[in-house]
Protein backbone atom coordinates (compact mmCIF):
# COMPACT_ATOMS: atom_id res chain seq x y z
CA UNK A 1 -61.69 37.46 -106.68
CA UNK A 2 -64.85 37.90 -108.80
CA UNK A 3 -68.24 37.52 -107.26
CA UNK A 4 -68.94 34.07 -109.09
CA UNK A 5 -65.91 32.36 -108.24
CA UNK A 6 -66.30 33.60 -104.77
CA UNK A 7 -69.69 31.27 -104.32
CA UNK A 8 -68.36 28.18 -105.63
CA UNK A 9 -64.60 27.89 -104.63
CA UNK A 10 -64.82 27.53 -101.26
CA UNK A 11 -66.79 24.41 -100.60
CA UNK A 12 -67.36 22.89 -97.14
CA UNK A 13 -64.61 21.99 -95.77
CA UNK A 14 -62.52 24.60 -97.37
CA UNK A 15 -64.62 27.10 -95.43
CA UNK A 16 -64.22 25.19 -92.25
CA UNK A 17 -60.34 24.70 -92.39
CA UNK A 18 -59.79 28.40 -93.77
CA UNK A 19 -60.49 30.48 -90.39
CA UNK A 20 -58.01 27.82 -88.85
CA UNK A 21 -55.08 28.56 -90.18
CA UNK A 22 -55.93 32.45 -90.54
CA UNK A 23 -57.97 35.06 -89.06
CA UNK A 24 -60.08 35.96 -91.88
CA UNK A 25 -63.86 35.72 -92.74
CA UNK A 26 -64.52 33.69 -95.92
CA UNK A 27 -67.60 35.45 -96.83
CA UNK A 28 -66.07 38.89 -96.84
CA UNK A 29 -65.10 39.54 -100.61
CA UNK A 30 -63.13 42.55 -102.59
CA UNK A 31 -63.42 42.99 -105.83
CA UNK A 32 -62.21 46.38 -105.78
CA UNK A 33 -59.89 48.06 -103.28
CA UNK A 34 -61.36 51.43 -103.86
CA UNK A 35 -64.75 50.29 -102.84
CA UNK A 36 -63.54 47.86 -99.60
CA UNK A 37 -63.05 48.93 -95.86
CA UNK A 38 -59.95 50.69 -95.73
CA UNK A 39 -59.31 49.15 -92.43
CA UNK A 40 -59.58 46.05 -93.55
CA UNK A 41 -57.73 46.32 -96.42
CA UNK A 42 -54.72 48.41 -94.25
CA UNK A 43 -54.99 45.01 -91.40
CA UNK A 44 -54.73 42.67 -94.20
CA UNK A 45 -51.02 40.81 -94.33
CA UNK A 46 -52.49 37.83 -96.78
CA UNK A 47 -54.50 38.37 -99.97
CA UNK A 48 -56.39 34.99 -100.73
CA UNK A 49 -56.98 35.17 -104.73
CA UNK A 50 -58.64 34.22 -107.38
CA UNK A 51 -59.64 34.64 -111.24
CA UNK A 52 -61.58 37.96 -111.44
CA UNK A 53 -59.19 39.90 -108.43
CA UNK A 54 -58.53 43.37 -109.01
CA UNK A 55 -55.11 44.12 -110.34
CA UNK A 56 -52.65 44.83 -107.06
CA UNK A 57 -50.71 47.97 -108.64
CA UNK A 58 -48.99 50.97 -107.14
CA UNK A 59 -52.42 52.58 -106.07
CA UNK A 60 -53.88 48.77 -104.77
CA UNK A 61 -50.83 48.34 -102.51
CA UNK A 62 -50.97 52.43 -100.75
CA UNK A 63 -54.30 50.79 -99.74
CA UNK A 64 -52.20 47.51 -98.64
CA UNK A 65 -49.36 48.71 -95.99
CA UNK A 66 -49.07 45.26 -94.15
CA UNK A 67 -49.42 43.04 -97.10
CA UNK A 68 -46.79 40.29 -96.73
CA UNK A 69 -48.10 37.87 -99.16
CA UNK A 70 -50.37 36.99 -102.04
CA UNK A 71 -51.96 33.45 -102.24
CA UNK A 72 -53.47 32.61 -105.62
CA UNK A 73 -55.92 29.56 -105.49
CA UNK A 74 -55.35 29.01 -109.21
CA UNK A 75 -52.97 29.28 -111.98
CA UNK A 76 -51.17 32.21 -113.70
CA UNK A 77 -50.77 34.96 -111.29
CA UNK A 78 -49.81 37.22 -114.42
CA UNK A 79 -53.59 38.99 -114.45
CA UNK A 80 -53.15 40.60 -110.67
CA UNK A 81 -49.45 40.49 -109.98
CA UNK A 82 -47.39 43.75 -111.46
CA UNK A 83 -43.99 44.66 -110.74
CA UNK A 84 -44.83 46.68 -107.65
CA UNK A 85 -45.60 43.52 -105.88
CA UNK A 86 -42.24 42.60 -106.24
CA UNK A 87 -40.45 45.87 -105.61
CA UNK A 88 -42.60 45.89 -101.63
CA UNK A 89 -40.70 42.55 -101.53
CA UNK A 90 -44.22 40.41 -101.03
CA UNK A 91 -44.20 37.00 -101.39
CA UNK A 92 -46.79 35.25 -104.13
CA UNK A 93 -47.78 31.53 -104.14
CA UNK A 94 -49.97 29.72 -106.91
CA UNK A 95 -51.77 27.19 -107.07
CA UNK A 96 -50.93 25.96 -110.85
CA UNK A 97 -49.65 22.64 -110.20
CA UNK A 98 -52.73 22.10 -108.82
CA UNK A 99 -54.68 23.47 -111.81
CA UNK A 100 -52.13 21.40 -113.92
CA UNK A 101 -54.07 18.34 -113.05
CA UNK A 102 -57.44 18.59 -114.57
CA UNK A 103 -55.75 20.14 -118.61
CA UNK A 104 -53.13 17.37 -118.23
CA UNK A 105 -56.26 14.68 -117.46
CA UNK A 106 -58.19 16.22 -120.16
CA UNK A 107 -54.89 16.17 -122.56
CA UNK A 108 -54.41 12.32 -122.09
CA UNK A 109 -58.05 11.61 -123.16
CA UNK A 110 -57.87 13.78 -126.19
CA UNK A 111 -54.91 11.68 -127.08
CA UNK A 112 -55.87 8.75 -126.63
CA UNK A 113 -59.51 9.32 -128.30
CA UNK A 114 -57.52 11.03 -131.12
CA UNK A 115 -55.37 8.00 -132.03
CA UNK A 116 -58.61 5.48 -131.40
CA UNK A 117 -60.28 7.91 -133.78
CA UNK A 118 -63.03 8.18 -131.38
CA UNK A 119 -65.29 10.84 -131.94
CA UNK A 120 -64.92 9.97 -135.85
CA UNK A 121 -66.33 6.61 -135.50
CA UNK A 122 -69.35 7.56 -133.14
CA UNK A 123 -70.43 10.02 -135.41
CA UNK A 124 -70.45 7.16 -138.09
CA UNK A 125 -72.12 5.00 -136.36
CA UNK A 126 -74.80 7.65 -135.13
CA UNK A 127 -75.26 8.03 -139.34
CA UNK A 128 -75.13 5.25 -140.33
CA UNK A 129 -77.26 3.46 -137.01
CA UNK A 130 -75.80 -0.11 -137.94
CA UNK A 131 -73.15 -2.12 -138.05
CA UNK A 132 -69.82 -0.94 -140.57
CA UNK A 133 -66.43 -2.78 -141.12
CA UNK A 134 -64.54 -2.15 -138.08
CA UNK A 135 -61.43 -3.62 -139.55
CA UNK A 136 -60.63 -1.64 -143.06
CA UNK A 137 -61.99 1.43 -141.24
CA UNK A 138 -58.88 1.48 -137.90
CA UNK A 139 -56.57 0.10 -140.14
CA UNK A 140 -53.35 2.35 -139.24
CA UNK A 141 -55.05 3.81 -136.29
CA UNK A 142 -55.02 2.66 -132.36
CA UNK A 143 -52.37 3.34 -129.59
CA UNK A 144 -50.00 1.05 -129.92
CA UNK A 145 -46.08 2.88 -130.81
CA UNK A 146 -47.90 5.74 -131.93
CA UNK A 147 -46.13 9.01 -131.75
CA UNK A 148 -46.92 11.84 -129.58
CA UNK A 149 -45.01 15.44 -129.69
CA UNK A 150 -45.35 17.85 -126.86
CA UNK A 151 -44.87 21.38 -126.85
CA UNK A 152 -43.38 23.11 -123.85
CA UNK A 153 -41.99 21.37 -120.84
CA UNK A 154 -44.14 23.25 -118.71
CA UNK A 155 -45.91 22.25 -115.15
CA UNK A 156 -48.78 20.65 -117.64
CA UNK A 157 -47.03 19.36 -120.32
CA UNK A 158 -44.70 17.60 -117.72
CA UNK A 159 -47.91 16.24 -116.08
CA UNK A 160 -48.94 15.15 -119.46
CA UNK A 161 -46.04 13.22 -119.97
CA UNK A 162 -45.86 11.68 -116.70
CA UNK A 163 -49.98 10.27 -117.42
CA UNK A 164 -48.41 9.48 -120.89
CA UNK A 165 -45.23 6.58 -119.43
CA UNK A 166 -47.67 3.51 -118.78
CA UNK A 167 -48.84 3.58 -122.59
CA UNK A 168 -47.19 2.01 -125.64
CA UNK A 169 -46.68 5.62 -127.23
CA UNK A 170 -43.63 7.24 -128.25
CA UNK A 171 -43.43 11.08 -126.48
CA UNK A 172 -41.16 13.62 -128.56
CA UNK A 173 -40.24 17.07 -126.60
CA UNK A 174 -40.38 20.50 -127.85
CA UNK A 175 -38.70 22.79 -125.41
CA UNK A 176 -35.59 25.62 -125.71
CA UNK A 177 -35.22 25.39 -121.95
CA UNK A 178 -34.84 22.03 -121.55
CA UNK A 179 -31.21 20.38 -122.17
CA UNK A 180 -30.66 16.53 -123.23
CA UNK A 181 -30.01 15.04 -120.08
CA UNK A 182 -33.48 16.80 -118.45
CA UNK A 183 -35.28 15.33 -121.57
CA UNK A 184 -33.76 11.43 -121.27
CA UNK A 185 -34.78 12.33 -117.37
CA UNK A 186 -38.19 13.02 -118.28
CA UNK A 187 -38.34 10.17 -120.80
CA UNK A 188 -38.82 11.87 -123.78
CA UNK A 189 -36.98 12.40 -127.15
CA UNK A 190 -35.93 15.99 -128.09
CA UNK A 191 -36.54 17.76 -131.44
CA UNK A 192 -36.50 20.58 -132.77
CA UNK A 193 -40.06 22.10 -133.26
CA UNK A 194 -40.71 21.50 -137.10
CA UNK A 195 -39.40 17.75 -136.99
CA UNK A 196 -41.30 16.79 -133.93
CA UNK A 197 -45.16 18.18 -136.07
CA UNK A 198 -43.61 16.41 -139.17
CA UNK A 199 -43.11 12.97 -137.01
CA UNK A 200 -46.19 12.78 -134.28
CA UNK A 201 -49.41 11.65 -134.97
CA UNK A 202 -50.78 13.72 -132.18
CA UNK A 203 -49.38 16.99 -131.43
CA UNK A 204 -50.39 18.68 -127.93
CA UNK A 205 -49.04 22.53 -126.84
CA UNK A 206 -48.14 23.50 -123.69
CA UNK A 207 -46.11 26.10 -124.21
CA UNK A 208 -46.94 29.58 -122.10
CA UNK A 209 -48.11 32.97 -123.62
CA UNK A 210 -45.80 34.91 -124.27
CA UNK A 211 -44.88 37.75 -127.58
CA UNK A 212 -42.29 34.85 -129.19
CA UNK A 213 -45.05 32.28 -128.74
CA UNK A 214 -47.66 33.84 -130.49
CA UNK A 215 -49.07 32.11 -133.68
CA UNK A 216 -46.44 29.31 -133.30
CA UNK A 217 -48.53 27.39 -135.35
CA UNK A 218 -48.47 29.39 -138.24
CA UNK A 219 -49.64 27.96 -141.88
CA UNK A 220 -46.20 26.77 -142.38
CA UNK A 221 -45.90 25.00 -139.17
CA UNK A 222 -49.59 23.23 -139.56
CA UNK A 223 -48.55 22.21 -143.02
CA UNK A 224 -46.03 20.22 -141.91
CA UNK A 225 -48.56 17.81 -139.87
CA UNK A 226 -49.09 14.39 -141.17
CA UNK A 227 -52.04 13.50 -143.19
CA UNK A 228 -54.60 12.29 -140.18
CA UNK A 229 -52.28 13.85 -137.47
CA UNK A 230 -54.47 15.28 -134.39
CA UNK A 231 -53.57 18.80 -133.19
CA UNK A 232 -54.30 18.86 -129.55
CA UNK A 233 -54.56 22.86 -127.83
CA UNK A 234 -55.14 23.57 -124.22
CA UNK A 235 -52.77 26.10 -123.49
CA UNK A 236 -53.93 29.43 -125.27
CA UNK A 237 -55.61 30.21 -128.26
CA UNK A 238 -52.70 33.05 -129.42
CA UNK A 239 -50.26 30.20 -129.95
CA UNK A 240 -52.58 29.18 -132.69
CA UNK A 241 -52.89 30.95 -136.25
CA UNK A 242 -56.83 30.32 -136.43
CA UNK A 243 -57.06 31.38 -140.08
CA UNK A 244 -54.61 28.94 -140.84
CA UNK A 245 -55.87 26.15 -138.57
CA UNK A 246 -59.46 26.64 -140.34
CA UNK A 247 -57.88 26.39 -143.82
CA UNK A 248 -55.78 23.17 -143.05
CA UNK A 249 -58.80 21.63 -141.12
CA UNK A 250 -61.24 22.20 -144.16
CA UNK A 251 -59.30 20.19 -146.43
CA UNK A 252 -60.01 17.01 -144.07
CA UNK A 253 -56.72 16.34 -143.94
CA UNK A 254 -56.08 17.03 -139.95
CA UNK A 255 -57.93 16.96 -136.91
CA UNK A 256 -57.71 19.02 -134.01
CA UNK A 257 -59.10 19.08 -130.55
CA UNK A 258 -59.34 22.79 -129.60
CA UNK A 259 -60.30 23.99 -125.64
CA UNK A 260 -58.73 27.85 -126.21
CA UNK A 261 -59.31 29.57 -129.42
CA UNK A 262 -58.42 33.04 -130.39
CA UNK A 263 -60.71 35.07 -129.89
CA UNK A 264 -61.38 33.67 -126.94
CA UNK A 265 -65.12 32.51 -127.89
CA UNK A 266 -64.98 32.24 -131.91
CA UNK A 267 -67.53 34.53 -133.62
CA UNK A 268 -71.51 32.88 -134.30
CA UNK A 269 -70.63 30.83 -137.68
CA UNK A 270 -66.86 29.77 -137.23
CA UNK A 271 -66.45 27.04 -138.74
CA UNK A 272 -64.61 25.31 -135.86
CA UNK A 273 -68.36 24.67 -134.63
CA UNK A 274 -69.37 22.49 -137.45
CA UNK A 275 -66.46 21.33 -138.71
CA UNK A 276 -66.51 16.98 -138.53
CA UNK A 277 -63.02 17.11 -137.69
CA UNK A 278 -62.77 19.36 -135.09
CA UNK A 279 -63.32 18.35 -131.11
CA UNK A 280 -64.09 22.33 -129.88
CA UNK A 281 -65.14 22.88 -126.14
CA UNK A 282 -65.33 26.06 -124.41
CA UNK A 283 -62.35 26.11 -122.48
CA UNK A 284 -63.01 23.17 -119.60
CA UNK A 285 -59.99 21.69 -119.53
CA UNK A 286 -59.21 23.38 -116.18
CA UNK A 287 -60.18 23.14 -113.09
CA UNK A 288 -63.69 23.26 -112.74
CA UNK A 289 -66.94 22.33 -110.26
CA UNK A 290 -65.19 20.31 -107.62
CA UNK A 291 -61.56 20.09 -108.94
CA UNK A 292 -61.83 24.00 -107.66
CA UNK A 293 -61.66 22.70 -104.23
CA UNK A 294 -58.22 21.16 -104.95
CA UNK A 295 -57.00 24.82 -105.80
CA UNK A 296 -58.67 25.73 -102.74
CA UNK A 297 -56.94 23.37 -101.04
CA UNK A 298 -53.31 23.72 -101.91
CA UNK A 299 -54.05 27.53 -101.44
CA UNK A 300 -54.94 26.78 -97.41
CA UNK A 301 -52.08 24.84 -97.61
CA UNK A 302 -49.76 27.95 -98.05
CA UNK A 303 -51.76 30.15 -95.92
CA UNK A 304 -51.11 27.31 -93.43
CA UNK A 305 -47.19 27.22 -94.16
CA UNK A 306 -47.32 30.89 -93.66
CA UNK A 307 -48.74 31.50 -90.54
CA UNK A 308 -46.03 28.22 -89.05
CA UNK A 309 -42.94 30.69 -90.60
CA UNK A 310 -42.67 28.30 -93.38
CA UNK A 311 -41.22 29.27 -97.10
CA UNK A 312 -44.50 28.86 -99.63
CA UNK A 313 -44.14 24.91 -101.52
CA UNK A 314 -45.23 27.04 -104.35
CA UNK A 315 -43.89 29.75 -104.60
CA UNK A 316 -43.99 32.02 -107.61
CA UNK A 317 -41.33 34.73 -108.56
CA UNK A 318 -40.82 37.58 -110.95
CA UNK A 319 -38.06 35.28 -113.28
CA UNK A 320 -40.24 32.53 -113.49
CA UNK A 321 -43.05 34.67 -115.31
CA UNK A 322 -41.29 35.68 -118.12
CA UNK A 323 -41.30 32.22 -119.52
CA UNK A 324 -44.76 31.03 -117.77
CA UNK A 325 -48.21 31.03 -118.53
């Protein structure tokens, strides 16, 4: 893993419980196989990852013989794992149900803020520092049967959903893979993509990266959200036509709560930083300070079923990624 992530994701505890369940020393750290002790790195049969580890290709693994498994104390393994991990046969875990947690926490406050139209009315009342006419301003807005549309089915969006049951909204699906019967399982309504924008009043994607999913949202697809509709993006900033986002947002007519952007950091003077009708954070709505110890934790948690002969809870495999984040 990368040098910064290596201070901070092993807190306390994790650093107690670690050398338990494996021989290992949590302070050792590679961040390059070339440059680590090739006897270490021939001994090891566990790699315990993170964001920042070198990519494990043909070359990585020569340096790897005993490697049995890969351990990823965060999301997408896609960065580090390449085919050659799964033609040696090793075994990879991930922790991105845990990660899940945090976007699909953030997700059901941007929703519910959206549809209370909060950000809009504090920065009213920070202009206009007095009192204002609550009712004629919310009229139409609130949470009560409003209508939210999710986009992919995936370990977030299904979190999302599950946060989403105890509230009086109405949750349309957007989802190839999933069939009828999963969808009336899960609770939701399915639609097909354009119809579900053209109905919700808060739209939220979840669907993975991938070369179909890119620029989803194109103009024509952002066009068809309602007038006042909230466009809510935590997944990845490629899904999202920024151009087009920019032009729809400046006519006032949508909002949008953006945590990924493409590029990743928008260039000094996008207007997604000053734009009133735009929620824009730098990509937070994942695990971070102590929701990294959950990762941390579930991780352990493999290493642990490992080392008892125990199949991984979390297993990732090759199939899975071609439709995953």
């Amino acid at each position: 893993m990368g040098a910064a992530i290596h201070r901070t994701l092993l807190g306390a505890a994790a650093l107690e419980r670690l050398p338990r369940v494996a021989d290992t020393d949590p302070a050792v750290l590679v961040t390059d196989y070339r440059a680590a002790d090739p006897e270490l790195l021939a001994r090891a049969e566990i790699l315990f990852t993170h964001w920042g580890c070198p990519v494990l290709d043909e070359e990585a693994l020569r340096r790897l013989p005993a490697l049995k498994a890969v351990v990823h104390a965060a999301g997408s393994v896609k960065h580090h794992i390449t085919p050659a991990v799964w033609e040696r046969g090793i075994t990879v875990s991930s922790a991105a149900q845990a990660n899940a947690q945090p976007v699909a926490e953030f997700t059901l406050a941007a929703i519910l803020f959206a549809n209370k139209r909060v950000l809009e009315s504090a920065r009213r009342y920070r202009r206009e520092q007095g009192a204002y006419e609550l009712l004629p301003y919310f009229a139409g807005h609130g949470n009560y049967r409003r209508t939210v549309g999710i986009v992919g089915a995936s370990r977030i969006g299904r979190r999302v959903i599950e946060l989403l049951r105890p509230f009086d909204l109405d949750v349309l699906l957007y989802d190839p893979y999933v069939d009828p019967a999963e969808a009336a399982a899960l609770g939701v309504s399915p639609l097909p993509l354009a119809e579900l924008v053209s109905r919700s009043h808060v739209v939220s994607i979840h669907a993975p990266q991938l070369p179909e999913t890119r620029r989803m949202f194109d103009a024509e697809l952002l066009g068809r959200l309602a007038d006042g509709a909230t466009l809510v993006n935590t997944a990845r900033g490629s899904l999202v036509d920024t151009d087009a986002l920019v032009a729809e947002l400046r006519t006032g007519r949508i909002h949008a709560v953006i945590d990924v952007t493409d590029p990743e950091e928008p260039p000094a003077g996008s207007p997604l930083y000053t734009l009133p009708n735009v929620l824009l954070t730098p990509h937070i709505a994942g695990s971070l300070g102590n929701e990294l110890t959950r990762m941390a934790h579930w991780a352990i948690d493999e290493v642990e079923h490992y080392a008892q002969g125990r199949p991984f809870a979390h297993g990732v495999g090759p199939d899975e990624l071609l439709r995953s984040a």
